[in-house]
Protein backbone atom coordinates (compact mmCIF):
# COMPACT_ATOMS: atom_id res chain seq x y z
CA UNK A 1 31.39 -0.21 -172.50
CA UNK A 2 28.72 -0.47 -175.33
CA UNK A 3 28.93 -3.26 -178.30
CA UNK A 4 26.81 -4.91 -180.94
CA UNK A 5 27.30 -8.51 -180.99
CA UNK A 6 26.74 -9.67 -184.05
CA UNK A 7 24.62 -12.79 -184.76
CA UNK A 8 27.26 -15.39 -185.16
CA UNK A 9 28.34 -14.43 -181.98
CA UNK A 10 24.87 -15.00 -180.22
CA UNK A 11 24.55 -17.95 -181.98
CA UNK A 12 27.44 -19.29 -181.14
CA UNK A 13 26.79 -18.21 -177.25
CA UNK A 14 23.44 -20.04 -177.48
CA UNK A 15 24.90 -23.24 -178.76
CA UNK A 16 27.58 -23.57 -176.77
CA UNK A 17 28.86 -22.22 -173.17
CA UNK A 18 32.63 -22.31 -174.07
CA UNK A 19 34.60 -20.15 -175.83
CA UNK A 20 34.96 -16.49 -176.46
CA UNK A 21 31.17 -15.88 -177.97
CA UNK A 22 29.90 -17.39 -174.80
CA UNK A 23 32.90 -15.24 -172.48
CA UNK A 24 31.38 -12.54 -174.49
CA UNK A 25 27.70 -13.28 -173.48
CA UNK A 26 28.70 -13.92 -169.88
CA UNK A 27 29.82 -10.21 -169.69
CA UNK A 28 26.98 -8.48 -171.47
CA UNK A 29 24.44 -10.97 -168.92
CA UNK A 30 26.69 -9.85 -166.00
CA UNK A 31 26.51 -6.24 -166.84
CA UNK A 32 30.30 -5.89 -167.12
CA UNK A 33 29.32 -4.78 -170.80
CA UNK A 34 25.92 -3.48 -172.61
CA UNK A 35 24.82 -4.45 -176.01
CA UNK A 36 22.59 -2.34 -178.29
CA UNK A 37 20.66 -4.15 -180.93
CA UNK A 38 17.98 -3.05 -183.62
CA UNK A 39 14.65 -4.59 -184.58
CA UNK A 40 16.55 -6.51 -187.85
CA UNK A 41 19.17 -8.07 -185.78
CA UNK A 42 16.55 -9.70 -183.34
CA UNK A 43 14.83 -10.38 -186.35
CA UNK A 44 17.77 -12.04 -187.95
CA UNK A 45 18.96 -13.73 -184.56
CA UNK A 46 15.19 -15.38 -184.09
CA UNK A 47 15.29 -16.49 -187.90
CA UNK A 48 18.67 -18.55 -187.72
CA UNK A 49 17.74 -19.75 -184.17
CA UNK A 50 14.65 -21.88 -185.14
CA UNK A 51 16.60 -23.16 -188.51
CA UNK A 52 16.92 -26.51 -188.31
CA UNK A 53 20.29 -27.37 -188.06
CA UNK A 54 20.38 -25.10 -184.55
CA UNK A 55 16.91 -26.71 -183.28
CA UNK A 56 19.01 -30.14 -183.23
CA UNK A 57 21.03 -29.49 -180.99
CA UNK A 58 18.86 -27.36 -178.49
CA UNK A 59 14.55 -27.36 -178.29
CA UNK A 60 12.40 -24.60 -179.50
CA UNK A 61 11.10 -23.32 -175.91
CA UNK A 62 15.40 -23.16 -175.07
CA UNK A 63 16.13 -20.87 -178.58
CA UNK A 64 13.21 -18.77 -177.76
CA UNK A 65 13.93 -18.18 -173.95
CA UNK A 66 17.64 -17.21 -175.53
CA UNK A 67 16.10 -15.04 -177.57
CA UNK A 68 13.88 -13.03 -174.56
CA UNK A 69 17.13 -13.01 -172.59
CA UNK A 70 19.03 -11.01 -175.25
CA UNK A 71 16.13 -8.92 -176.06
CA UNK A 72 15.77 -8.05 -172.51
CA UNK A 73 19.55 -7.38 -171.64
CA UNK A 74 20.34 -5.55 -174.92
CA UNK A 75 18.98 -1.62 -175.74
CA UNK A 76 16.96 -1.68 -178.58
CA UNK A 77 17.72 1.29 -181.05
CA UNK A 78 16.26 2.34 -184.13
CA UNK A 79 18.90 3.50 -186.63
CA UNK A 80 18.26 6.93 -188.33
CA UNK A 81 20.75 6.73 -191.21
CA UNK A 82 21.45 3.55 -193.16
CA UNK A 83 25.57 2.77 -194.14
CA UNK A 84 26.99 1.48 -197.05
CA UNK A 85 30.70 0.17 -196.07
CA UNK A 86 30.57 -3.62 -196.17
CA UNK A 87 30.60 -3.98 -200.48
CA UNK A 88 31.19 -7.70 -199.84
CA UNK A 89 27.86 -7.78 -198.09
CA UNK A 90 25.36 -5.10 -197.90
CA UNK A 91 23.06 -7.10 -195.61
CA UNK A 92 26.17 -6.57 -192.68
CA UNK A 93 25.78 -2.69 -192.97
CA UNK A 94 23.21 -2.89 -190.00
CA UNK A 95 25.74 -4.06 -187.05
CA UNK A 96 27.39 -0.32 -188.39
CA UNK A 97 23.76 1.40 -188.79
CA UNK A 98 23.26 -0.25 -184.99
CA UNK A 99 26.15 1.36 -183.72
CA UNK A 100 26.83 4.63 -184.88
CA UNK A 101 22.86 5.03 -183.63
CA UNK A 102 23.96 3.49 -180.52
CA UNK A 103 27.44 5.27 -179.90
CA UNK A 104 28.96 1.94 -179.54
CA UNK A 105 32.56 1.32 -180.01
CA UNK A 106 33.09 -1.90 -180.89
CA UNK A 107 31.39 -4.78 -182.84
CA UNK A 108 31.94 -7.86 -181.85
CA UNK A 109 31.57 -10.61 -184.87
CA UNK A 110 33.50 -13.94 -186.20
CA UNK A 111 32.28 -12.50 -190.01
CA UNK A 112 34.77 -11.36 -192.55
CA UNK A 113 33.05 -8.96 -194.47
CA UNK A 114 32.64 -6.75 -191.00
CA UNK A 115 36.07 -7.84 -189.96
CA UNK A 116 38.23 -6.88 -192.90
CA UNK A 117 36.95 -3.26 -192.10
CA UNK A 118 39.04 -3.30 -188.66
CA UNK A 119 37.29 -0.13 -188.03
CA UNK A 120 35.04 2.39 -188.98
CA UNK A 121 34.62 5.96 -188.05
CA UNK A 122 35.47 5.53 -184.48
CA UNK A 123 33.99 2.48 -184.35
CA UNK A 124 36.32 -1.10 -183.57
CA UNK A 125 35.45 -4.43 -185.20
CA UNK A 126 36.75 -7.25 -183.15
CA UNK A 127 36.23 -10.91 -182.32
CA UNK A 128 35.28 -12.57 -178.80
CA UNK A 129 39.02 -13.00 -178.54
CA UNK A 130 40.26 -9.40 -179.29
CA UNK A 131 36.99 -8.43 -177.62
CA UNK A 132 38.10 -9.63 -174.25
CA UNK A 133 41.91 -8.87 -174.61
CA UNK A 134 40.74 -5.05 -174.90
CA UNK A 135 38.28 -5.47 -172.22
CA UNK A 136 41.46 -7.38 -169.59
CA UNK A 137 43.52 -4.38 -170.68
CA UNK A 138 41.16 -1.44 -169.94
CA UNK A 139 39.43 -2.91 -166.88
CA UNK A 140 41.84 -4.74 -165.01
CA UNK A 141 38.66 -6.23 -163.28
CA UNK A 142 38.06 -8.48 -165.73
């Protein structure tokens, strides 16, 4: 199955190994999922990963080896047509640019804005936690 994690969820994988963001992560580094990503979500994911506040609790060298490993386990697509569905907060239109390019079907985020949608054109937006329920139900597997 294809997703977009959004970049609270990476985040949130990369800073710690519990919890549904990191259950997430486990499947997409496992292969029991595939992620598809665009040049402005690494962008954004490598720009909140050296704030600060994140470089605290982890070292530089650790974000930026995080940030290879998604890079190299996610598909890198280039939208063709740019959304405007998330009024709230245009700058969360990409995660739907990423995939409708990408023919994903789900979108995996802890944000409102995206969440309050539920869905759009086909495509589900879920948390970690609904993520993996839908995953345990259609895979039996997992």
């Amino acid at each position: 199955m294809n997703v977009v994690l959004d970049t609270n969820i990476i985040i949130s994988a990369f800073l710690s190994s519990e919890g549904a963001p990191a259950e997430v992560f486990e499947l997409l580094i496992t292969g029991k999922i595939k992620n598809s990503t665009t040049q402005e979500i690494i962008q954004e994911v490598e720009d909140v990963i050296k704030r600060p506040y994140i470089l605290k609790r982890s070292s530089i060298q650790k974000s930026l080896d995080f940030l290879k490993l998604f890079q190299n386990i996610s598909e890198i697509v280039q939208p063709k047509k740019r959304h405007t569905v998330v009024k709230e907060d245009p700058d969360d239109d990409k995660f739907i640019d990423c995939a409708k390019e990408s023919g994903s079907k789900m979108i995996i985020t802890g944000d409102a804005h995206l969440l309050h949608l539920k869905e759009f054109e086909g495509i589900y937006i879920l948390t970690p936690r609904e993520c993996i329920q839908v995953l345990k139900t259609v895979k039996s597997h997992f």
